[in-house]
C-alpha atoms as a PDB file:
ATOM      1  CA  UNK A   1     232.369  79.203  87.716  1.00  0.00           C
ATOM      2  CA  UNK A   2     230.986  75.527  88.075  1.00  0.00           C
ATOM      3  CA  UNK A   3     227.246  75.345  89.084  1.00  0.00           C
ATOM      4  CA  UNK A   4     226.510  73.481  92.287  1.00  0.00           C
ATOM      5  CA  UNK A   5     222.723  73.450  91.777  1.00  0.00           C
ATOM      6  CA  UNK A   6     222.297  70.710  89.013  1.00  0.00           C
ATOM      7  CA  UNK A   7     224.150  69.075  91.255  1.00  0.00           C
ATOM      8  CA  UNK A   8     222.152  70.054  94.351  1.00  0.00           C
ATOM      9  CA  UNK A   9     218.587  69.358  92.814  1.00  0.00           C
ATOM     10  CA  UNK A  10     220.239  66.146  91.612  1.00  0.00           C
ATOM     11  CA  UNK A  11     221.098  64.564  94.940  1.00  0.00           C
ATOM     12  CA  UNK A  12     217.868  66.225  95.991  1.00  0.00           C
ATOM     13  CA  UNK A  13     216.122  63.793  93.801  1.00  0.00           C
ATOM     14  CA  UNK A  14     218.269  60.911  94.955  1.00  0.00           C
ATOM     15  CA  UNK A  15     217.332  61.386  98.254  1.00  0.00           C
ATOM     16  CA  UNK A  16     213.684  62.060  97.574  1.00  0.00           C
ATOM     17  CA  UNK A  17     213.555  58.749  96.077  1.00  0.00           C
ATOM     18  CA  UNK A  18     214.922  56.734  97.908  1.00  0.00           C
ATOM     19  CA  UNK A  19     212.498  57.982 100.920  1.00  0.00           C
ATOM     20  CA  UNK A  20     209.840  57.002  98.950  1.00  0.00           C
ATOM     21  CA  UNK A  21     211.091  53.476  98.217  1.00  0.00           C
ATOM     22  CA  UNK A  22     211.948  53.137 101.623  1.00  0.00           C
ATOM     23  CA  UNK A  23     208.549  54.055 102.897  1.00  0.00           C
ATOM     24  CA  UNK A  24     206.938  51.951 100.101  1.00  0.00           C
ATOM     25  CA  UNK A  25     209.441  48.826 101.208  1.00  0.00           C
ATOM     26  CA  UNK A  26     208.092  49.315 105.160  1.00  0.00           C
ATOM     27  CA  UNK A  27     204.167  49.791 104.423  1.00  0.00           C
ATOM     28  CA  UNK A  28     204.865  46.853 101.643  1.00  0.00           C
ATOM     29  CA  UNK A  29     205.955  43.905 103.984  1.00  0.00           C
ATOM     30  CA  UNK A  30     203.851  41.801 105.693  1.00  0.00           C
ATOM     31  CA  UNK A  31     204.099  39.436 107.974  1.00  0.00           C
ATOM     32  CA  UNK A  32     202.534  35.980 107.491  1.00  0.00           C
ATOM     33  CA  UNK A  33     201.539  33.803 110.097  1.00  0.00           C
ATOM     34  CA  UNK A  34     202.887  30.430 108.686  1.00  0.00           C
ATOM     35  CA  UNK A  35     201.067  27.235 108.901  1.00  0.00           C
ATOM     36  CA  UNK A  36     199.149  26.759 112.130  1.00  0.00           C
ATOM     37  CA  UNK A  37     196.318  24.697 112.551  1.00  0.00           C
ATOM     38  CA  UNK A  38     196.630  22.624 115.865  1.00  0.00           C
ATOM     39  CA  UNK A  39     193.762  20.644 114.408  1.00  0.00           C
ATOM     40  CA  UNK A  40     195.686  19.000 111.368  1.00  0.00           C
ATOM     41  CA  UNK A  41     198.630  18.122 113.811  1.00  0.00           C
ATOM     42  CA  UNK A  42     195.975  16.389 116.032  1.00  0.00           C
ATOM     43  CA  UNK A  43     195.014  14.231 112.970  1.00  0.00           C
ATOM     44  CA  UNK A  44     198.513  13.799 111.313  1.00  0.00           C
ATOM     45  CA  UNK A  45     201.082  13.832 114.287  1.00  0.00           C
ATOM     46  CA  UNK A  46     203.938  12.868 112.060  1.00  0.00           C
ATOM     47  CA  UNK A  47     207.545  13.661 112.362  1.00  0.00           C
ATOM     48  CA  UNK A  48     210.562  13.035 109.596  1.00  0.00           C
ATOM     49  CA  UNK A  49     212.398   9.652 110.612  1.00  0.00           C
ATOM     50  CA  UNK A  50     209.095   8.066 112.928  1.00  0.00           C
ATOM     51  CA  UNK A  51     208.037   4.625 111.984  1.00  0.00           C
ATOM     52  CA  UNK A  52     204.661   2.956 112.295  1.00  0.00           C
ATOM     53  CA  UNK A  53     203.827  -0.754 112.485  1.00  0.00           C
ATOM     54  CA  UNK A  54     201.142  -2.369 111.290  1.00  0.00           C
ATOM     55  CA  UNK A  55     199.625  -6.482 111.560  1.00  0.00           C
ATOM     56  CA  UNK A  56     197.487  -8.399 109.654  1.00  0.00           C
ATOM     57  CA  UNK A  57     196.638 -12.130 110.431  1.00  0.00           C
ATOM     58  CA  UNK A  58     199.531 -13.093 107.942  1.00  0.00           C
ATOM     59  CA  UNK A  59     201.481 -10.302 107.519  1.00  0.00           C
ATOM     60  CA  UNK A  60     203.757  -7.064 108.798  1.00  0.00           C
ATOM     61  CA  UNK A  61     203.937  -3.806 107.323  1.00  0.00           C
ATOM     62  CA  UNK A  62     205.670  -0.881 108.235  1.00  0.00           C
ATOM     63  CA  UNK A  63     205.295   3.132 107.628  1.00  0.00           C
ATOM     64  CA  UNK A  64     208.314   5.314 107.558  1.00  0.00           C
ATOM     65  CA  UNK A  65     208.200   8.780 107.206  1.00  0.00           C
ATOM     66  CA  UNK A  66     210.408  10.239 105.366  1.00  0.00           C
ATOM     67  CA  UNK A  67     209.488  13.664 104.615  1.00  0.00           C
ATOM     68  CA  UNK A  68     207.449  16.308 106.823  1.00  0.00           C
ATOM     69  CA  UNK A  69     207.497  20.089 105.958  1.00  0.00           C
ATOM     70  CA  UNK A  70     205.431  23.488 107.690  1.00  0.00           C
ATOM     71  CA  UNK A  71     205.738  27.047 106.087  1.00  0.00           C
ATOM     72  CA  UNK A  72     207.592  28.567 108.579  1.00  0.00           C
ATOM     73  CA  UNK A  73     206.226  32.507 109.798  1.00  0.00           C
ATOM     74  CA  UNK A  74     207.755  34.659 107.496  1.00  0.00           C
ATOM     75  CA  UNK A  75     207.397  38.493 106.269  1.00  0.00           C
ATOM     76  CA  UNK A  76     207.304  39.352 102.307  1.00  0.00           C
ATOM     77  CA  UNK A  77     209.686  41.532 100.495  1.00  0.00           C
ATOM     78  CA  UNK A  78     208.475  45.264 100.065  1.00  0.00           C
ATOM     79  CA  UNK A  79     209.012  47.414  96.898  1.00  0.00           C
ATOM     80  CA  UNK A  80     206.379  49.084  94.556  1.00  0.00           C
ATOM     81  CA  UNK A  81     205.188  45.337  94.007  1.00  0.00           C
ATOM     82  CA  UNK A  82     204.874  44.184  97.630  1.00  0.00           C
ATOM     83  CA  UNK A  83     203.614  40.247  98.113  1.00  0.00           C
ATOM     84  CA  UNK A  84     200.827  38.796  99.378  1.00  0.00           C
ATOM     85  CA  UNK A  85     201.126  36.002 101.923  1.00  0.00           C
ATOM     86  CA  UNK A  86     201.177  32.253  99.553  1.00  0.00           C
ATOM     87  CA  UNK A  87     201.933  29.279  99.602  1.00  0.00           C
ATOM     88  CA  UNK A  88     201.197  28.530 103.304  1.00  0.00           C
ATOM     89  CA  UNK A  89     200.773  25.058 103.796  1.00  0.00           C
ATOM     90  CA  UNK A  90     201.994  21.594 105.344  1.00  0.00           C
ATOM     91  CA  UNK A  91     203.856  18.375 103.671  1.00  0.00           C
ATOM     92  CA  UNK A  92     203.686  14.799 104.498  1.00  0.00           C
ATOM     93  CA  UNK A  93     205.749  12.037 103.008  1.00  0.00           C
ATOM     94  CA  UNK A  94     206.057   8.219 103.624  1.00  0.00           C
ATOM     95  CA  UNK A  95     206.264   4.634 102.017  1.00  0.00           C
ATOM     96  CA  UNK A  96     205.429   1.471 103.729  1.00  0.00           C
ATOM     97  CA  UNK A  97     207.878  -1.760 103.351  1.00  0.00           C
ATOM     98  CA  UNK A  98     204.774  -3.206 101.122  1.00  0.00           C
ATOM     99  CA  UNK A  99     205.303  -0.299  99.265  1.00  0.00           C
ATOM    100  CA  UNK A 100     202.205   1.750 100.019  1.00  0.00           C
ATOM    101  CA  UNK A 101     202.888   5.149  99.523  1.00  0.00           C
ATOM    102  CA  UNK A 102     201.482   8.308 101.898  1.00  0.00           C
ATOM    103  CA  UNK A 103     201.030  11.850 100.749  1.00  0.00           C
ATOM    104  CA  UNK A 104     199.580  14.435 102.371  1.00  0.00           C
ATOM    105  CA  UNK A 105     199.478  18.561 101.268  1.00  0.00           C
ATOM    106  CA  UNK A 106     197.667  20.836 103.013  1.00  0.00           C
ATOM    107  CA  UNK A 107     197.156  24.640 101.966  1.00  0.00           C
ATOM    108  CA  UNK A 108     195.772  27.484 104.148  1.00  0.00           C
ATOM    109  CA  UNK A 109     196.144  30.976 101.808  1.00  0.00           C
ATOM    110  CA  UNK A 110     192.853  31.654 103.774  1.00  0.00           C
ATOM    111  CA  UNK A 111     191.317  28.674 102.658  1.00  0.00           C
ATOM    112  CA  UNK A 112     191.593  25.548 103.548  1.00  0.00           C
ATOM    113  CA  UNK A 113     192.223  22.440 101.397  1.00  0.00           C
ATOM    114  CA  UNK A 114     194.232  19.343 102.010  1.00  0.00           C
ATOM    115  CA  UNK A 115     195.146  16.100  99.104  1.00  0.00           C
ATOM    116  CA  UNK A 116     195.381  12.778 101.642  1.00  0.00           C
ATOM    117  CA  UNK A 117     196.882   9.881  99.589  1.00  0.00           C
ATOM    118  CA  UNK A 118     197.676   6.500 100.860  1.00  0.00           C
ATOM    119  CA  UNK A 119     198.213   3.765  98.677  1.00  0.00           C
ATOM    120  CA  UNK A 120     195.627   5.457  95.902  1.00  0.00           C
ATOM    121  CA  UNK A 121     193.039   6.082  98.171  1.00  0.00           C
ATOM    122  CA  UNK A 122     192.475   9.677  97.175  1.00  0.00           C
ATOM    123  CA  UNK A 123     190.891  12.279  99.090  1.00  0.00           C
ATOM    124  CA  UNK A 124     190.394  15.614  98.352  1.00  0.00           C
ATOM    125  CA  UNK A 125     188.913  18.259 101.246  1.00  0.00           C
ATOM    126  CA  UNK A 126     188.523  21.853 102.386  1.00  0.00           C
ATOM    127  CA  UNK A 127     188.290  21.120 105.863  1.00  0.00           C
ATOM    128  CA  UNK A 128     189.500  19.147 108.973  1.00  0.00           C
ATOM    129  CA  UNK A 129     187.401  19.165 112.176  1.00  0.00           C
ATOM    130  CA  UNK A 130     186.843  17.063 115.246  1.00  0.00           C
ATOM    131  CA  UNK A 131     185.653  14.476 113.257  1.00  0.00           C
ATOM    132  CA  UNK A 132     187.881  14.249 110.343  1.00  0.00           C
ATOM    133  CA  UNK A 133     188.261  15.329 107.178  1.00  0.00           C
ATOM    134  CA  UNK A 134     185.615  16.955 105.395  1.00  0.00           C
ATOM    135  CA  UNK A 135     183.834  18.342 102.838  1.00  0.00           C
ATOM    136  CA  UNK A 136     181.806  21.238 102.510  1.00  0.00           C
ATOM    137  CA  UNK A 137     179.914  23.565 100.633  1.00  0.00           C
ATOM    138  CA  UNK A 138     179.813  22.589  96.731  1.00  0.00           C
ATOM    139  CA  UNK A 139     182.716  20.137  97.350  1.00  0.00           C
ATOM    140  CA  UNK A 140     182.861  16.600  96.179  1.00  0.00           C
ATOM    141  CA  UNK A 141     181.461  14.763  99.339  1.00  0.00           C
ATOM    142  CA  UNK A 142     183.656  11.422 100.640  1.00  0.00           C
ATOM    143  CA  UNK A 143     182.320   8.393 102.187  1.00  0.00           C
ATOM    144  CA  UNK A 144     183.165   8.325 106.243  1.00  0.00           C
ATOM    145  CA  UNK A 145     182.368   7.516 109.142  1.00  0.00           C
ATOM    146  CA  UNK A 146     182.954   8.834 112.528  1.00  0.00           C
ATOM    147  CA  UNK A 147     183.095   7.017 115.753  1.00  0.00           C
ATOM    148  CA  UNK A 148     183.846   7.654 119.222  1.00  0.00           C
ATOM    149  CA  UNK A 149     185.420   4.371 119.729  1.00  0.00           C
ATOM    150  CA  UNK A 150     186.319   1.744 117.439  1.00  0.00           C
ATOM    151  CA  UNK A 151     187.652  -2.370 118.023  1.00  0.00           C
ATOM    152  CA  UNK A 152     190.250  -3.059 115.124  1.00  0.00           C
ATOM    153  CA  UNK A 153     191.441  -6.668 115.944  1.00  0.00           C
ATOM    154  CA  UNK A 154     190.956  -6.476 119.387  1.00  0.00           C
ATOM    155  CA  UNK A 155     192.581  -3.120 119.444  1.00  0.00           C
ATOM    156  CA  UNK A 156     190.351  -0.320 120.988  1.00  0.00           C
ATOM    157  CA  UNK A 157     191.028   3.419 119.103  1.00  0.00           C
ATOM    158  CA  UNK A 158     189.154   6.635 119.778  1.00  0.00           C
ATOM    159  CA  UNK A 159     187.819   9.571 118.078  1.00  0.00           C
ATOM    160  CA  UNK A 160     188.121   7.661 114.827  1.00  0.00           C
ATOM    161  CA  UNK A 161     187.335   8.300 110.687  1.00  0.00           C
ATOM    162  CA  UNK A 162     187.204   5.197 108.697  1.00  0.00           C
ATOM    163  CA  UNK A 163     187.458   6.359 105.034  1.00  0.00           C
ATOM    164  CA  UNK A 164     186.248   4.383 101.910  1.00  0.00           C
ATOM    165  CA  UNK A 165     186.652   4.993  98.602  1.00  0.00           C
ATOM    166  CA  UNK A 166     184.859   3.254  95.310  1.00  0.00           C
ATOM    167  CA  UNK A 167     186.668   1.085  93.928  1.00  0.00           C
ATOM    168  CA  UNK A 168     184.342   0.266  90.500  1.00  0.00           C
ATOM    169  CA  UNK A 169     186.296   3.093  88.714  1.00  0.00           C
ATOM    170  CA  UNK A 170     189.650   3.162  90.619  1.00  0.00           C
ATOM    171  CA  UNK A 171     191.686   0.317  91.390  1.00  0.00           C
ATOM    172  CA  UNK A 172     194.153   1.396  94.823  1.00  0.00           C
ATOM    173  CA  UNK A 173     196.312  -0.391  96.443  1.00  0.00           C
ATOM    174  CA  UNK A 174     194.260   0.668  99.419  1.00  0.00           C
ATOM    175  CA  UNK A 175     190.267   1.136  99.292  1.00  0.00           C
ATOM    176  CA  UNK A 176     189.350   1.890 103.520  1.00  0.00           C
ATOM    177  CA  UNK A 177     191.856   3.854 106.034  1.00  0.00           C
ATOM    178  CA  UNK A 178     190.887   4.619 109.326  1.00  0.00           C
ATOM    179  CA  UNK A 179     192.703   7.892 111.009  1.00  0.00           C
ATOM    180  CA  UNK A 180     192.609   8.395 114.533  1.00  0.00           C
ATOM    181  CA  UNK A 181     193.012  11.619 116.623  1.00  0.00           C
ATOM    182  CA  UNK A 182     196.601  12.251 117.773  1.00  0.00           C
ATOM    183  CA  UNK A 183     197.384   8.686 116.621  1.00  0.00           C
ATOM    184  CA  UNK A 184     197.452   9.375 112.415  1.00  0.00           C
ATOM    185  CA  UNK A 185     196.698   6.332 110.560  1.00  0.00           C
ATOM    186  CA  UNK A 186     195.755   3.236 112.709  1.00  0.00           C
ATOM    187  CA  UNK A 187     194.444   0.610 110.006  1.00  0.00           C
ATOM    188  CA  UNK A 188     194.345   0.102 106.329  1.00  0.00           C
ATOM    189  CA  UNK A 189     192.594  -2.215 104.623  1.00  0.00           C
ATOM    190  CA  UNK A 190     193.880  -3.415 100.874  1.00  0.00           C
ATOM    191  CA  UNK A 191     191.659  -3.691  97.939  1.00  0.00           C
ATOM    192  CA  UNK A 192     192.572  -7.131  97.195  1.00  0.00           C
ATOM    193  CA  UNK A 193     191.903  -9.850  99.311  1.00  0.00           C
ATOM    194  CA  UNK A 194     190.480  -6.940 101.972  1.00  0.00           C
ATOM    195  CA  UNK A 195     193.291  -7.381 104.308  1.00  0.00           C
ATOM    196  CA  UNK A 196     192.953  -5.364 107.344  1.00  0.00           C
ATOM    197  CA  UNK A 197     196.560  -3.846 109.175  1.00  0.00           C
ATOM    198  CA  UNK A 198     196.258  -2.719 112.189  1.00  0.00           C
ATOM    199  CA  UNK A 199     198.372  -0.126 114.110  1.00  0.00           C
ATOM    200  CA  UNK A 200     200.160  -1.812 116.962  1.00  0.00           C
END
């Protein structure tokens, strides 16, 4: 006479199981905020497809952006190996017609830390306040300068950073950028011949 409880405890198990997968897949996910910080988008207030123009006293340039990314909220897979929230950050991409190129990668996994590139002018910092970029703690410090109110060629811009970078060991394209609240990058200033563009 055939046995039903191998067959019983079997399915028993099965079902046992997958309870306790299911309840390790529901306490496993969590949901992850995605890249917010209403202060970088005050300072970089770039889409994909905007273009910029800039004026010296001999030339035009222009910046196109061609690339912007944000981690998008999201919720991690469960399982016995559940995820933590990563690789929650922001992308900025661009070239100028003079061929000046723009990067900028920001990453908040809790702490904050954004690479600004334009042109070799390199900055690296772990924070970005009211006033700018910045560097804190035991990180390596950056030349800058706030001001409330600046004149660029006759051009008046507020809440700006001018940002300088030595040029003795490096040799950028670009050596001094100024960035302007909700206006992104207003003037550059090349390494040779110093020529200052200006936003217009």
């Amino acid at each position: 006479m055939f046995n039903k409880r191998p067959v019983l405890a079997f399915m028993g198990l099965c079902i046992f199981m997958m309870a306790i997968e299911g309840i390790f897949s529901f306490c496993g996910k969590k949901k992850c905020s995605g890249f917010l910080n209403p202060t970088y988008d005050d300072w970089f207030p770039y889409n994909t497809g905007r273009s910029t123009f800039f004026l010296s006293p001999s030339e035009k340039d222009s910046l196109f952006i061609s690339y912007t990314n944000k981690t998008e909220p999201y919720e991690t897979s469960g399982g016995f190996e559940s995820k933590s929230c990563s690789s929650i950050g922001a992308t900025i991409a661009g070239n100028t017609k003079t061929n000046i190129r723009l990067n900028i990668d920001a990453m908040d996994n809790g702490t904050f830390n954004i690479n600004f590139n334009f042109g070799g002018l390199s900055i690296n910092a772990n924070a970005i306040t009211d006033t700018g970029l910045a560097s804190t703690g035991d990180a390596p410090k950056m030349a800058s300068l706030f001001s409330g109110s600046i004149n660029l060629n006759n051009k008046i811009y507020n809440n700006v950073q001018a940002i300088e970078v030595d040029t003795f060991s490096s040799k950028p394209l670009v050596y001094k950028v100024w960035l302007a609240k909700s206006r992104g990058i207003v003037a550059y200033q090349k390494r040779l011949g110093h020529t200052l563009f200006v936003l217009q």
